[in-house]
Protein backbone atom coordinates (compact mmCIF):
# COMPACT_ATOMS: atom_id res chain seq x y z
CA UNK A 1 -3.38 9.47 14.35
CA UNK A 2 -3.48 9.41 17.91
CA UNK A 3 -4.48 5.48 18.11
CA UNK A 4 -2.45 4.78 15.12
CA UNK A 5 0.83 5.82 15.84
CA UNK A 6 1.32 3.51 19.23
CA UNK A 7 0.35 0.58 17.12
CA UNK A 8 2.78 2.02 14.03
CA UNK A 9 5.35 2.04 16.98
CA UNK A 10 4.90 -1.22 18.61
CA UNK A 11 4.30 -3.06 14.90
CA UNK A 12 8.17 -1.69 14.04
CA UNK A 13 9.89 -2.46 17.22
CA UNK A 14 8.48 -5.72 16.79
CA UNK A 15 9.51 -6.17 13.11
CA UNK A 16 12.36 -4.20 13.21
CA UNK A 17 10.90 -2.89 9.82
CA UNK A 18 9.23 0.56 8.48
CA UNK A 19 5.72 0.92 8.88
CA UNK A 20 3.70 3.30 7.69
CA UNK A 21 0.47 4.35 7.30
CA UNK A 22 -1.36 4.88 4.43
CA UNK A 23 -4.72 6.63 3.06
CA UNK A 24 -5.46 6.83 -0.78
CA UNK A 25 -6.17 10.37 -2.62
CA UNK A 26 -6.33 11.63 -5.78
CA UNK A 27 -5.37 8.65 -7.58
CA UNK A 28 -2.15 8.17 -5.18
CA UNK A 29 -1.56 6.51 -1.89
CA UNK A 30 0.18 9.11 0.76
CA UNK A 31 1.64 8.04 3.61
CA UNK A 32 0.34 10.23 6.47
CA UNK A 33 2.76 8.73 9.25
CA UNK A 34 6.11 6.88 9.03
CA UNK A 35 7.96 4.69 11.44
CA UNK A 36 11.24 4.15 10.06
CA UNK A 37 13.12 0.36 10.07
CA UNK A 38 16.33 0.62 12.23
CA UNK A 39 18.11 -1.40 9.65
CA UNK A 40 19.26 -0.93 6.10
CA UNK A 41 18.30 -0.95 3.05
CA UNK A 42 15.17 1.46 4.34
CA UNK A 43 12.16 1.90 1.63
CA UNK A 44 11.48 5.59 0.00
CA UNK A 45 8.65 6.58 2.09
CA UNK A 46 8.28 9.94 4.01
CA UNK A 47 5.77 11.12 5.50
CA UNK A 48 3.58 13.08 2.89
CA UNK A 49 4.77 11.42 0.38
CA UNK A 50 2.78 10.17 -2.70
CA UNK A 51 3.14 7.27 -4.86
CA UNK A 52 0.57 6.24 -7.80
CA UNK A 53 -2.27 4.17 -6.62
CA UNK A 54 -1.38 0.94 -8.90
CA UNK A 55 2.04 0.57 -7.37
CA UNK A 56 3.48 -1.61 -4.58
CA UNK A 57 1.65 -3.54 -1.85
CA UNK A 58 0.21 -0.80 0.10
CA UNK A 59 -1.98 0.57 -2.47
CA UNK A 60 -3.16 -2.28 -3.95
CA UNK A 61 -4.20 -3.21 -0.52
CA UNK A 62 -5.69 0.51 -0.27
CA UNK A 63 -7.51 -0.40 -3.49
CA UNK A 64 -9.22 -3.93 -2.83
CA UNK A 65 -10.80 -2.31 0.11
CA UNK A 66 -12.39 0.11 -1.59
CA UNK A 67 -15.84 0.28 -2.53
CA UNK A 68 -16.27 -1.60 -5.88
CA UNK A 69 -17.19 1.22 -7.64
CA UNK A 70 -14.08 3.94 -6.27
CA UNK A 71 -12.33 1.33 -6.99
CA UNK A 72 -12.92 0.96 -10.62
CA UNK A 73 -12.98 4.65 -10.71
CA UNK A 74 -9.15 4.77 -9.56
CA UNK A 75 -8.09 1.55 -12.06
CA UNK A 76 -9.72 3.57 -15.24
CA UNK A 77 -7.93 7.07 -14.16
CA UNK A 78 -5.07 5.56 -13.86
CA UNK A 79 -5.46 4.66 -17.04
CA UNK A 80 -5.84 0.52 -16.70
CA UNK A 81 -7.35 -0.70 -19.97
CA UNK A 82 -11.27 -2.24 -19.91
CA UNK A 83 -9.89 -5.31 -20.54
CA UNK A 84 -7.35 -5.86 -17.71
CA UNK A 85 -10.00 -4.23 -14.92
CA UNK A 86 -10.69 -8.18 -14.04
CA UNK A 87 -7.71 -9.08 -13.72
CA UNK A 88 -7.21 -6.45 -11.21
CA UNK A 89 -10.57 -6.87 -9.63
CA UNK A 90 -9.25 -11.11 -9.12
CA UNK A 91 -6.39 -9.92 -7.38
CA UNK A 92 -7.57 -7.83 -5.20
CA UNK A 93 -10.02 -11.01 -4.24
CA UNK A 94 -7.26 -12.83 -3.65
CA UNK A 95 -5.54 -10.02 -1.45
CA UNK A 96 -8.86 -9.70 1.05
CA UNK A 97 -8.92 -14.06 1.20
CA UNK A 98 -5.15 -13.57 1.57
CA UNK A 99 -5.33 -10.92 4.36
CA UNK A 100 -2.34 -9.44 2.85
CA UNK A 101 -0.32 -8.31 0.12
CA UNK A 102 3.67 -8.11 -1.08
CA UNK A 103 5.44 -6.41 -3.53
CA UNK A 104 9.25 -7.05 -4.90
CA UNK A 105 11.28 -3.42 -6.17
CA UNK A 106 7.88 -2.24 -7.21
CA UNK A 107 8.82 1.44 -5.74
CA UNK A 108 12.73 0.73 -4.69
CA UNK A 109 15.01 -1.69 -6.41
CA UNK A 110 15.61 -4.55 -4.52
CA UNK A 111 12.88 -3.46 -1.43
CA UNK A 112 10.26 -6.05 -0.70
CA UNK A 113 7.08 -4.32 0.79
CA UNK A 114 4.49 -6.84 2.95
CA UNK A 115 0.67 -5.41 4.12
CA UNK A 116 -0.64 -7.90 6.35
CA UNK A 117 -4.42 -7.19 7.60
């Protein structure tokens, strides 16, 4: 935390966004530290807060850096059917080419979440 949070601070004054940061556990993504946008609408997160693993831009990005294996370990406990685990597995291919990932009112309606690499 003690490297991360200038960088949290100096990534949000020059977005003028929220940034947080985020570590997956137990089949969720918590946010361990929060810098929160100066303008409105603001996301949902808090610091210690959990969200399910499939959801919004953060943990999919959380997700297609995971070991292969933890990661199919997290899609199947969250309950992703057999059949869609490829799908996943593509995207999260095209997140690490991408360097980044987006979401649209996955968590908040009408909040569009970015996690660049």
């Amino acid at each position: 935390m003690t490297l991360a949070k200038p960088e949290l601070k100096r990534l949000a004054e020059q977005t003028q966004e929220s940034v947080a940061l985020m570590v997956p556990s137990n089949g969720q993504a918590i946010c361990i530290e929060l810098i929160d946008s100066p303008q409105p609408p603001r996301c949902c997160y808090q610091k210690g807060l959990a969200q399910p693993l499939l959801v919004g831009a953060s943990a999919r990005v959380l997700l297609a850096y995971m070991d292969e294996a933890q990661s199919l370990s997290a899609l199947l406990a969250q309950g992703v059917d057999s059949g869609d685990v490829a799908t996943y597995q593509r995207s999260f291919a095209e997140i690490r080419a991408a360097g980044y990932a987006v979401s649209q009112s996955e968590i908040d309606d009408g909040i569009w979440g970015s996690v660049r690499l």
